[in-house]
N, C-alpha and C. Protein backbone atom coordinates (compact mmCIF):
# COMPACT_ATOMS: atom_id res chain seq x y z
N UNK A 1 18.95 83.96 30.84
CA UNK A 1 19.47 82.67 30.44
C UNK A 1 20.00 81.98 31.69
N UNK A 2 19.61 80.95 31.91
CA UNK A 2 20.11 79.91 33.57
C UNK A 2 21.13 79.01 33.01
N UNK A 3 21.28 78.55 34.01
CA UNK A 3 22.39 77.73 33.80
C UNK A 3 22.04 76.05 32.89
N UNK A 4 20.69 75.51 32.89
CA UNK A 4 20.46 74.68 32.24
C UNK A 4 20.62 74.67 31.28
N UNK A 5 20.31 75.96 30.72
CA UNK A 5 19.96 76.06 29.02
C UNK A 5 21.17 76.62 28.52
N UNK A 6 22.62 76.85 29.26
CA UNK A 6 23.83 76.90 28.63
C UNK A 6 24.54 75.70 28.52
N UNK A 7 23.94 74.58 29.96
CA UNK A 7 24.61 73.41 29.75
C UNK A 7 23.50 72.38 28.82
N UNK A 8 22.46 72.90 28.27
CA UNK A 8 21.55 72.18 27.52
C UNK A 8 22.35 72.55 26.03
N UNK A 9 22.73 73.74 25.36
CA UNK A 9 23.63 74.21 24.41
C UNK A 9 24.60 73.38 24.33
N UNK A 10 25.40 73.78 25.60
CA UNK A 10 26.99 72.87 25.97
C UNK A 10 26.93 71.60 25.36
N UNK A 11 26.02 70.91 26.20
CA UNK A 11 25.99 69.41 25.66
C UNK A 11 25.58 68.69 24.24
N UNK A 12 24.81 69.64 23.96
CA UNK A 12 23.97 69.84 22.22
C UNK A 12 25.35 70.13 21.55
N UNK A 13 26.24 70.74 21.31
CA UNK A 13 27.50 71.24 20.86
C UNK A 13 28.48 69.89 21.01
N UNK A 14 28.41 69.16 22.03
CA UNK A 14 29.45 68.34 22.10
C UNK A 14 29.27 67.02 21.69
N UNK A 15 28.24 66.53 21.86
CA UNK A 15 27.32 65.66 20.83
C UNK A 15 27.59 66.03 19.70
N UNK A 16 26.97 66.85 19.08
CA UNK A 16 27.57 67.05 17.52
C UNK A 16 28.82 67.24 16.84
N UNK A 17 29.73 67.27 17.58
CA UNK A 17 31.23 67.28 17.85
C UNK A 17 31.74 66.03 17.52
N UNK A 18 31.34 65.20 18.66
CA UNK A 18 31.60 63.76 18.44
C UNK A 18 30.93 63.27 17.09
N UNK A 19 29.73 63.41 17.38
CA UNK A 19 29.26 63.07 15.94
C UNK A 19 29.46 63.05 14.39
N UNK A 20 30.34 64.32 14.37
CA UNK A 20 30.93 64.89 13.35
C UNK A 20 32.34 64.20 12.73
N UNK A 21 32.52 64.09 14.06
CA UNK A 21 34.10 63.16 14.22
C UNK A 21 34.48 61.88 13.91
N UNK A 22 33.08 61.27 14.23
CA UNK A 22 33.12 59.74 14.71
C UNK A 22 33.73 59.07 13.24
N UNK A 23 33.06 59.65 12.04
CA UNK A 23 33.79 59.06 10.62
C UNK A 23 34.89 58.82 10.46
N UNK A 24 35.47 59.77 10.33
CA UNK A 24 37.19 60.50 10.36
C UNK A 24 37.50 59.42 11.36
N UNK A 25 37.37 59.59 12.58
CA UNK A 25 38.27 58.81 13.66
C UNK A 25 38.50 57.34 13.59
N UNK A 26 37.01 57.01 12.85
CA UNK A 26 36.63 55.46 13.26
C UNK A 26 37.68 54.75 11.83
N UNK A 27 37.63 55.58 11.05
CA UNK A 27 38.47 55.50 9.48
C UNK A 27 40.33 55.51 9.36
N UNK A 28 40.44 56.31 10.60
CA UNK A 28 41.73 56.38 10.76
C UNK A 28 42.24 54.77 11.93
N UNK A 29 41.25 54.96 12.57
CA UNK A 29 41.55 53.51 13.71
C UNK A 29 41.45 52.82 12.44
N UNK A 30 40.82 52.19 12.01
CA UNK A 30 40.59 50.79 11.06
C UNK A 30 41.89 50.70 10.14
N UNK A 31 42.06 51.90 9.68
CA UNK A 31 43.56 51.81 8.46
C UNK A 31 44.60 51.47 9.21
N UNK A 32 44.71 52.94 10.20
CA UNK A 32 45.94 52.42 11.08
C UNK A 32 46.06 50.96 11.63
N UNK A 33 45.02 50.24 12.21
CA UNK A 33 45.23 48.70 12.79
C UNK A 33 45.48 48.04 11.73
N UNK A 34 45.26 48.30 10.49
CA UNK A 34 45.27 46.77 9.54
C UNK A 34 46.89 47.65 9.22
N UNK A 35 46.72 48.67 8.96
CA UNK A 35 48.81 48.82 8.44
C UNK A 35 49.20 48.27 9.62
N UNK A 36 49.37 48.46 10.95
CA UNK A 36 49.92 48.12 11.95
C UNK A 36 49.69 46.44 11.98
N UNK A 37 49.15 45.90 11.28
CA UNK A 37 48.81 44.48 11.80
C UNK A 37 49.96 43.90 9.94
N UNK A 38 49.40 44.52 9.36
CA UNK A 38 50.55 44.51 8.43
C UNK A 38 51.98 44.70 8.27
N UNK A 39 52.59 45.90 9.12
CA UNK A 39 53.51 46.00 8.90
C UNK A 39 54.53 44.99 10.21
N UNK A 40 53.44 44.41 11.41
CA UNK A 40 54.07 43.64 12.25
C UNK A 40 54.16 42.59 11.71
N UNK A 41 53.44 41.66 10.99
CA UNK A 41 53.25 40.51 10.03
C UNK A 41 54.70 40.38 8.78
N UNK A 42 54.83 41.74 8.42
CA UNK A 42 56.18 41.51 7.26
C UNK A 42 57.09 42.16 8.05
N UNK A 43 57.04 42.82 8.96
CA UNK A 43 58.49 42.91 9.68
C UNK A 43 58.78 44.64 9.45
N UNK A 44 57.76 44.98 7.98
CA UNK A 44 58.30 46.63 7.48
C UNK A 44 57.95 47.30 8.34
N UNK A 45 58.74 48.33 8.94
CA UNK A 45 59.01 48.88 9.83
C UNK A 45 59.22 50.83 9.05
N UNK A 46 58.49 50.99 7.65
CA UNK A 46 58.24 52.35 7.59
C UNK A 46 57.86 53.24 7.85
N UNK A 47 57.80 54.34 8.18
CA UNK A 47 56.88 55.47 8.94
C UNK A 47 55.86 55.94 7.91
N UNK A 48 56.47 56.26 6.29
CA UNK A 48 55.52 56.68 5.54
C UNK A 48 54.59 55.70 5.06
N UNK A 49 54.58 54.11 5.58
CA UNK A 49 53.83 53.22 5.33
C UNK A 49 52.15 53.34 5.59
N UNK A 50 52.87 54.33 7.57
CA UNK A 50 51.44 54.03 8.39
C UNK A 50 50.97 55.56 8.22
N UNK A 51 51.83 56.41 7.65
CA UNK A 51 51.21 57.67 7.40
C UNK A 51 49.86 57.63 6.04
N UNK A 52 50.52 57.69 5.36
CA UNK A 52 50.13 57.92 4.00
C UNK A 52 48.38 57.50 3.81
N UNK A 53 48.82 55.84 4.45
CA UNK A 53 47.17 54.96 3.91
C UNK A 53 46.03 56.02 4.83
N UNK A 54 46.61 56.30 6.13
CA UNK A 54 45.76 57.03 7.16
C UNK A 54 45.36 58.02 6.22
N UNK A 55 45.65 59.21 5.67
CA UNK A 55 45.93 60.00 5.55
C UNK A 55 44.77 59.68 4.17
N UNK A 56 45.16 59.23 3.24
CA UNK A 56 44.30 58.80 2.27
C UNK A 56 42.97 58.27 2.34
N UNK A 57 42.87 57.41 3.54
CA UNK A 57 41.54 56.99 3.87
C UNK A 57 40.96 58.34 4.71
N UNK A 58 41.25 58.92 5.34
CA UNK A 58 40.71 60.08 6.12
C UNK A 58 40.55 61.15 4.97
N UNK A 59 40.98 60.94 3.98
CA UNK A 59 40.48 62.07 2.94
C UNK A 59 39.12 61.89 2.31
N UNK A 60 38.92 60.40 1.69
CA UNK A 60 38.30 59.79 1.15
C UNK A 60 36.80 59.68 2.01
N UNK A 61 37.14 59.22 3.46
CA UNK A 61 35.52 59.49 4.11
C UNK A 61 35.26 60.66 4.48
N UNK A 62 36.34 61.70 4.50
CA UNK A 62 35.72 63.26 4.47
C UNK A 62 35.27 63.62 3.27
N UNK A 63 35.46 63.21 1.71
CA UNK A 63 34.66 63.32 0.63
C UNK A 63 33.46 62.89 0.71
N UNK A 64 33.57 61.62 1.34
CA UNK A 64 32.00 60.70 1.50
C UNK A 64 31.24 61.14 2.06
N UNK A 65 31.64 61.48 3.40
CA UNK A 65 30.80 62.02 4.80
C UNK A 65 30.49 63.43 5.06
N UNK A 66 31.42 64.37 3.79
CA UNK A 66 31.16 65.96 4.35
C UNK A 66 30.43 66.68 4.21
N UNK A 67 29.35 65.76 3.03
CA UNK A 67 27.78 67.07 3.12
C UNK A 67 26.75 66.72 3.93
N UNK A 68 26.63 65.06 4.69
CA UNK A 68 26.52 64.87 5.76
C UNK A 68 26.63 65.90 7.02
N UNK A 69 28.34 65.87 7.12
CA UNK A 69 28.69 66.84 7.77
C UNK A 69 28.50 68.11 8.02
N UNK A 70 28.63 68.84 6.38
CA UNK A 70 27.92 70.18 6.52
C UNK A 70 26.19 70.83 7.00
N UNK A 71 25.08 69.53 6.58
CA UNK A 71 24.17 69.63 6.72
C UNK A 71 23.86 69.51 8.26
N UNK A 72 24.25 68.67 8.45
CA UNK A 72 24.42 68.47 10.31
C UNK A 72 24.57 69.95 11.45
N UNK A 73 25.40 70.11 10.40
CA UNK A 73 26.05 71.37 11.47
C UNK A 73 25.47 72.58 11.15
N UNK A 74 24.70 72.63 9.49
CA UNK A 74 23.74 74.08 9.20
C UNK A 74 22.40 73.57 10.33
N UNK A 75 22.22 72.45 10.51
CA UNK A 75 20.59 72.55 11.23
C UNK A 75 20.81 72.82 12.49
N UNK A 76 21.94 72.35 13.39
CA UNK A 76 22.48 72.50 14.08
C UNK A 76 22.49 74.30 14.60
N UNK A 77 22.92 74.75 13.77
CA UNK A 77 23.13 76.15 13.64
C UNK A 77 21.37 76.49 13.78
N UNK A 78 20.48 76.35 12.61
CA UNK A 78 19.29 76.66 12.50
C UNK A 78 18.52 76.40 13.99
N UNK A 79 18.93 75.66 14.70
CA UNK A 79 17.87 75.73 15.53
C UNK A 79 18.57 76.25 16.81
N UNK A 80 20.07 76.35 16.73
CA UNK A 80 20.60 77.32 17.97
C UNK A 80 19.60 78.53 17.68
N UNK A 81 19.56 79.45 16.44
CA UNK A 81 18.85 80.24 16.42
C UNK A 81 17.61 80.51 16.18
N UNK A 82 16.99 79.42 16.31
CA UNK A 82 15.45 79.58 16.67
C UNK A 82 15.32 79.37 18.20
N UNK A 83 16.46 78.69 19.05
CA UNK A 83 16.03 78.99 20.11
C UNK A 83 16.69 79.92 20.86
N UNK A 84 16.83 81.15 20.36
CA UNK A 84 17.89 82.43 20.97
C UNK A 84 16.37 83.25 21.78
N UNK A 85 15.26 83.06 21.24
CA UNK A 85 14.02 83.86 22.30
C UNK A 85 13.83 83.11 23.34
N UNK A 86 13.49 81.43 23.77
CA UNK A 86 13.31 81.28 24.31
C UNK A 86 14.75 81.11 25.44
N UNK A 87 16.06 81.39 24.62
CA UNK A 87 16.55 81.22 25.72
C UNK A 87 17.02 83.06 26.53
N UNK A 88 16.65 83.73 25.75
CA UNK A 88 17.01 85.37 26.16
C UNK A 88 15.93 85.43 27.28
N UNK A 89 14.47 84.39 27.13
CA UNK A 89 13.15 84.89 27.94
C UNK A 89 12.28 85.71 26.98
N UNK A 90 12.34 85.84 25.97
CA UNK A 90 11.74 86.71 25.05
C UNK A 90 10.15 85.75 24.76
């Protein structure tokens, strides 16, 4: 195994990482800015204001997005191990 084809893995792994993520993250930015654009607009100044909605919307697109998610990451898996010969040299 050389060094390409661990940083060919490496990078295959971190891509799908992000990828995996990007829902969740992009879901939590959007709630958080509109509470934050909300709570500067009325002045409310609660903590469980900007928790909660986050928290609720990040649940809600992990219901939406997680067999997405899971499927992603079984093929993901499937073809790390179809390519375990060519990367042993086999």
């Amino acid at each position: 195994m050389d060094t390409s084809a661990v940083l060919d893995v490496g990078l295959d792994a971190l891509v799908l990482a992000a990828t995996l993520s990007a829902p969740l993250l992009i879901t939590a930015l959007a709630v958080g800015f509109a509470v934050s654009l909300f709570q500067s607009v009325t002045q409310i100044q609660e903590v469980t204001l900007s928790f909660v909605p986050k928290a609720v919307a990040v649940g809600v697109a992990l219901l939406v997005s997680g067999h997405w998610m899971v499927q992603e990451t079984v093929a993901f898996t499937h073809e790390l191990f179809e390519r375990i010969p060519a990367l042993l040299g086999m």
